[in-house]
N, C-alpha and C. Protein backbone atom coordinates (compact mmCIF):
# COMPACT_ATOMS: atom_id res chain seq x y z
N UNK A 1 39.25 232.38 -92.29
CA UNK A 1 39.29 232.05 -93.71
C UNK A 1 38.15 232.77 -94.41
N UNK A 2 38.41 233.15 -95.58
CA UNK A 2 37.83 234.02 -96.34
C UNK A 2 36.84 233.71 -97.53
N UNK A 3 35.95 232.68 -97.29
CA UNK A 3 35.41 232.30 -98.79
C UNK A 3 34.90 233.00 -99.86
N UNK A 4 34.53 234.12 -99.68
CA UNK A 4 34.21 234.96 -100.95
C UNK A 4 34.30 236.12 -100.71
N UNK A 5 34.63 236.69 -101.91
CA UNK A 5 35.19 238.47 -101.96
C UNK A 5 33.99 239.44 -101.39
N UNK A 6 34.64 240.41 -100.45
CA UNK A 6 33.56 241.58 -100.35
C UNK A 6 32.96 241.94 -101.24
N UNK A 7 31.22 241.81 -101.32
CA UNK A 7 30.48 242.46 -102.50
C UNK A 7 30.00 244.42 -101.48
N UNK A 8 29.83 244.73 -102.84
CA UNK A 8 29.15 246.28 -102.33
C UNK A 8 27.59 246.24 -101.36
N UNK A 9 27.35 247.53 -100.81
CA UNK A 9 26.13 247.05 -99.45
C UNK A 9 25.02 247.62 -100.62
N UNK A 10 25.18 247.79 -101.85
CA UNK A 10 24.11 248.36 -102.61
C UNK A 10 23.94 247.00 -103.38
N UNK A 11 24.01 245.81 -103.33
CA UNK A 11 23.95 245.31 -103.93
C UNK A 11 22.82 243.83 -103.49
N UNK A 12 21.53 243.74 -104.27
CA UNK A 12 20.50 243.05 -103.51
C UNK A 12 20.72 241.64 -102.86
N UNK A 13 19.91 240.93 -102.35
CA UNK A 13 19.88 239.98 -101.84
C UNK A 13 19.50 238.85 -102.69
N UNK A 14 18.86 238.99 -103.98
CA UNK A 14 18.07 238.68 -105.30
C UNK A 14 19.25 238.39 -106.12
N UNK A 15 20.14 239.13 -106.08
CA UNK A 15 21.42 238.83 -106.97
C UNK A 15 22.33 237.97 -106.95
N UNK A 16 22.16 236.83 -105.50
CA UNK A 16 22.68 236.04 -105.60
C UNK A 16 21.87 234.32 -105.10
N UNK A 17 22.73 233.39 -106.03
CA UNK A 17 22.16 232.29 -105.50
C UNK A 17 22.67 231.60 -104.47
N UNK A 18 22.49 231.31 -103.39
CA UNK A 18 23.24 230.20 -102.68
C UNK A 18 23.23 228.71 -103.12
N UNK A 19 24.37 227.92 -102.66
CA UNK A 19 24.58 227.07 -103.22
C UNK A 19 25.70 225.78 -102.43
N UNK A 20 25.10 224.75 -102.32
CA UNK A 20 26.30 223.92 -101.72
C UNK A 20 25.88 222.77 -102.46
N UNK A 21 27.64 222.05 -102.19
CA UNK A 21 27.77 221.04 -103.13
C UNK A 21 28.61 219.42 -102.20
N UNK A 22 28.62 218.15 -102.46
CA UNK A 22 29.55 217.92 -101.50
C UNK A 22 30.19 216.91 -102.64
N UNK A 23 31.29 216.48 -101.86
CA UNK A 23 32.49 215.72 -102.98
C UNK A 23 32.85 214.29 -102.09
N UNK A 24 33.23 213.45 -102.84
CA UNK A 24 33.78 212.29 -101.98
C UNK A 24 34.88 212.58 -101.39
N UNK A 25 35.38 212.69 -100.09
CA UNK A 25 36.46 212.86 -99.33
C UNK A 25 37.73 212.25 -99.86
N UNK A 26 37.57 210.99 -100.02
CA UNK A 26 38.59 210.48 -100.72
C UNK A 26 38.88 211.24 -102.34
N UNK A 27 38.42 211.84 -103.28
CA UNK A 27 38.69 212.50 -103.88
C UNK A 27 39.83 213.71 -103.80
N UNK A 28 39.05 214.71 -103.05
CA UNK A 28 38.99 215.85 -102.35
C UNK A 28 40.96 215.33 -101.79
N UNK A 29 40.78 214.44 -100.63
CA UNK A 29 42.23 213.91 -100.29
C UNK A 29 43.17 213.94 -101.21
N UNK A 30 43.17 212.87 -102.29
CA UNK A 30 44.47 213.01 -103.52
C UNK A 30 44.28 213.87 -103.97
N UNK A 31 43.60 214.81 -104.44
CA UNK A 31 43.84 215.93 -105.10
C UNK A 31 44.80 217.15 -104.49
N UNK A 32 44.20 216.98 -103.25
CA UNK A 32 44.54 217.79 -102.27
C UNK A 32 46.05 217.95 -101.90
N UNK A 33 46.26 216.82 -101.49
CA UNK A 33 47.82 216.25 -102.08
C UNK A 33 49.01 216.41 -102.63
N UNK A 34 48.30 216.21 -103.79
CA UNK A 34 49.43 216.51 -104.56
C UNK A 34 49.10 217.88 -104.81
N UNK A 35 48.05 218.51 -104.57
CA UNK A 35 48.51 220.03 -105.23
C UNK A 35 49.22 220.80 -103.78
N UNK A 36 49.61 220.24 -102.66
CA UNK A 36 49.68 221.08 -101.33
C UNK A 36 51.45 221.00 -101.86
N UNK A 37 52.30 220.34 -102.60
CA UNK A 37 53.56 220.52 -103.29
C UNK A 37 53.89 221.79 -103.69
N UNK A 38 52.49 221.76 -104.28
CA UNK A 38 52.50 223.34 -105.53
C UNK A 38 51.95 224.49 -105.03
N UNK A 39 51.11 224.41 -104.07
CA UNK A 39 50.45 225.78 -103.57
C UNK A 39 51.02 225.93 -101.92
N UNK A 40 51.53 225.22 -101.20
CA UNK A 40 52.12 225.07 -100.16
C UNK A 40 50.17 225.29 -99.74
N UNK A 41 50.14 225.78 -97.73
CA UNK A 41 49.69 225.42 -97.12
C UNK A 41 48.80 227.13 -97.20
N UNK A 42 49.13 227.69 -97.40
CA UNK A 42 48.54 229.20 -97.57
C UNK A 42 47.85 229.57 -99.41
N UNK A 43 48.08 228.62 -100.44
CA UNK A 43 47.40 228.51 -101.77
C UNK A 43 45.68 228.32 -101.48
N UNK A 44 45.68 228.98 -102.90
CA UNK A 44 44.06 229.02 -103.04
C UNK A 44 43.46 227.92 -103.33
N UNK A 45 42.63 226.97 -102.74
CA UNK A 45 41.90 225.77 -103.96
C UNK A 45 40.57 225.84 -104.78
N UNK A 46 40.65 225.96 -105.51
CA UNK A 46 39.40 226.09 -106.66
C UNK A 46 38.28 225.06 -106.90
N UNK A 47 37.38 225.74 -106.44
CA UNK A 47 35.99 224.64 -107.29
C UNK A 47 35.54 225.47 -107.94
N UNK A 48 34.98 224.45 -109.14
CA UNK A 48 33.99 224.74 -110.12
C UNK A 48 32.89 224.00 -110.39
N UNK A 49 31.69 224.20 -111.16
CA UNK A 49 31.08 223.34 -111.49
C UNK A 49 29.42 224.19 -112.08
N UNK A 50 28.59 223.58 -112.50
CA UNK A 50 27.49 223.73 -112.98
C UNK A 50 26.14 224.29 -112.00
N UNK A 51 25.29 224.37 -112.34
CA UNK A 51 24.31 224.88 -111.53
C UNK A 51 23.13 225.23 -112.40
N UNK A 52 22.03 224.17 -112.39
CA UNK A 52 21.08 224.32 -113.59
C UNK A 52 20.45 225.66 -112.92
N UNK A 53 20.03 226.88 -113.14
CA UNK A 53 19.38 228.04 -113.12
C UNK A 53 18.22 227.84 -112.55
N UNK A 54 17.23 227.06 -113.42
CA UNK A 54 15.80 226.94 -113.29
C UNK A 54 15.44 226.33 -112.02
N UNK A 55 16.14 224.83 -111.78
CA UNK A 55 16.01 224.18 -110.95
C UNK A 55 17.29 224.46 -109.26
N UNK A 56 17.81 225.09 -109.54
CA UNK A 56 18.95 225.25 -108.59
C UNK A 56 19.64 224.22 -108.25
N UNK A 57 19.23 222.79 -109.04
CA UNK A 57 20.21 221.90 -108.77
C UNK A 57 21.91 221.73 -109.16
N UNK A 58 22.66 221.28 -108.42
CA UNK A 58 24.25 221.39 -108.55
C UNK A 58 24.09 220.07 -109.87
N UNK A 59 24.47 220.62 -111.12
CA UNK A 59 24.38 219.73 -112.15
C UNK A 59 26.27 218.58 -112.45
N UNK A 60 27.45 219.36 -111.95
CA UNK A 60 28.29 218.78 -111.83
C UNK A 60 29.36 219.45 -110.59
N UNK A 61 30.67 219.35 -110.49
CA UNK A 61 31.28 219.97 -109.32
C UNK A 61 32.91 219.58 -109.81
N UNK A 62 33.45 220.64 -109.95
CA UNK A 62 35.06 219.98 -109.80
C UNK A 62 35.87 220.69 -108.97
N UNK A 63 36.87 220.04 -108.81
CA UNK A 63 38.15 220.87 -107.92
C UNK A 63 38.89 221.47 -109.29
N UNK A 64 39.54 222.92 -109.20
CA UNK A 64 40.67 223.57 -109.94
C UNK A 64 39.56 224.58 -110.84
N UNK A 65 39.73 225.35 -111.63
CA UNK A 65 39.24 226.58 -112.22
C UNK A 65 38.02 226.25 -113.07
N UNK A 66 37.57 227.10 -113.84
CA UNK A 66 36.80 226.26 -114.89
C UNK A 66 37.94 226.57 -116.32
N UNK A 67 38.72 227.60 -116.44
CA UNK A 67 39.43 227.69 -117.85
C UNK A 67 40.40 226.73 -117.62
N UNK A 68 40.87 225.58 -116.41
CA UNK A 68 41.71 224.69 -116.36
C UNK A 68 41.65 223.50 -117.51
């Protein structure tokens, strides 16, 4: 499984932030759910969410796009 797109080898280590987030399982479950109808078992699932800059804290987190 593939979590994020190939970046270029010219591209620094400075340029990116790492970042993890965690969700209530039971959430994560119904959502999951009902979208496995619509994306079958090979669909993409989307998180989004916030990330204060200064502090690197995860300020919110959702499942599905952010223009959703």
């Amino acid at each position: 499984m593939r979590w994020v797109e190939e970046v270029s080898e010219s591209t620094h280590e400075n340029d990116f932030l790492p970042f993890e987030f965690s969700m209530i399982y039971r959430e994560l479950q119904n959502h999951l759910t009902l979208l496995y109808s619509k994306i079958g078992k090979h669909g993409k699932v989307w998180f989004s969410g916030k990330i204060n800059k200064k502090t690197g804290a995860v300020i919110s987190s959702n499942l599905g796009r952010i223009n959703q």
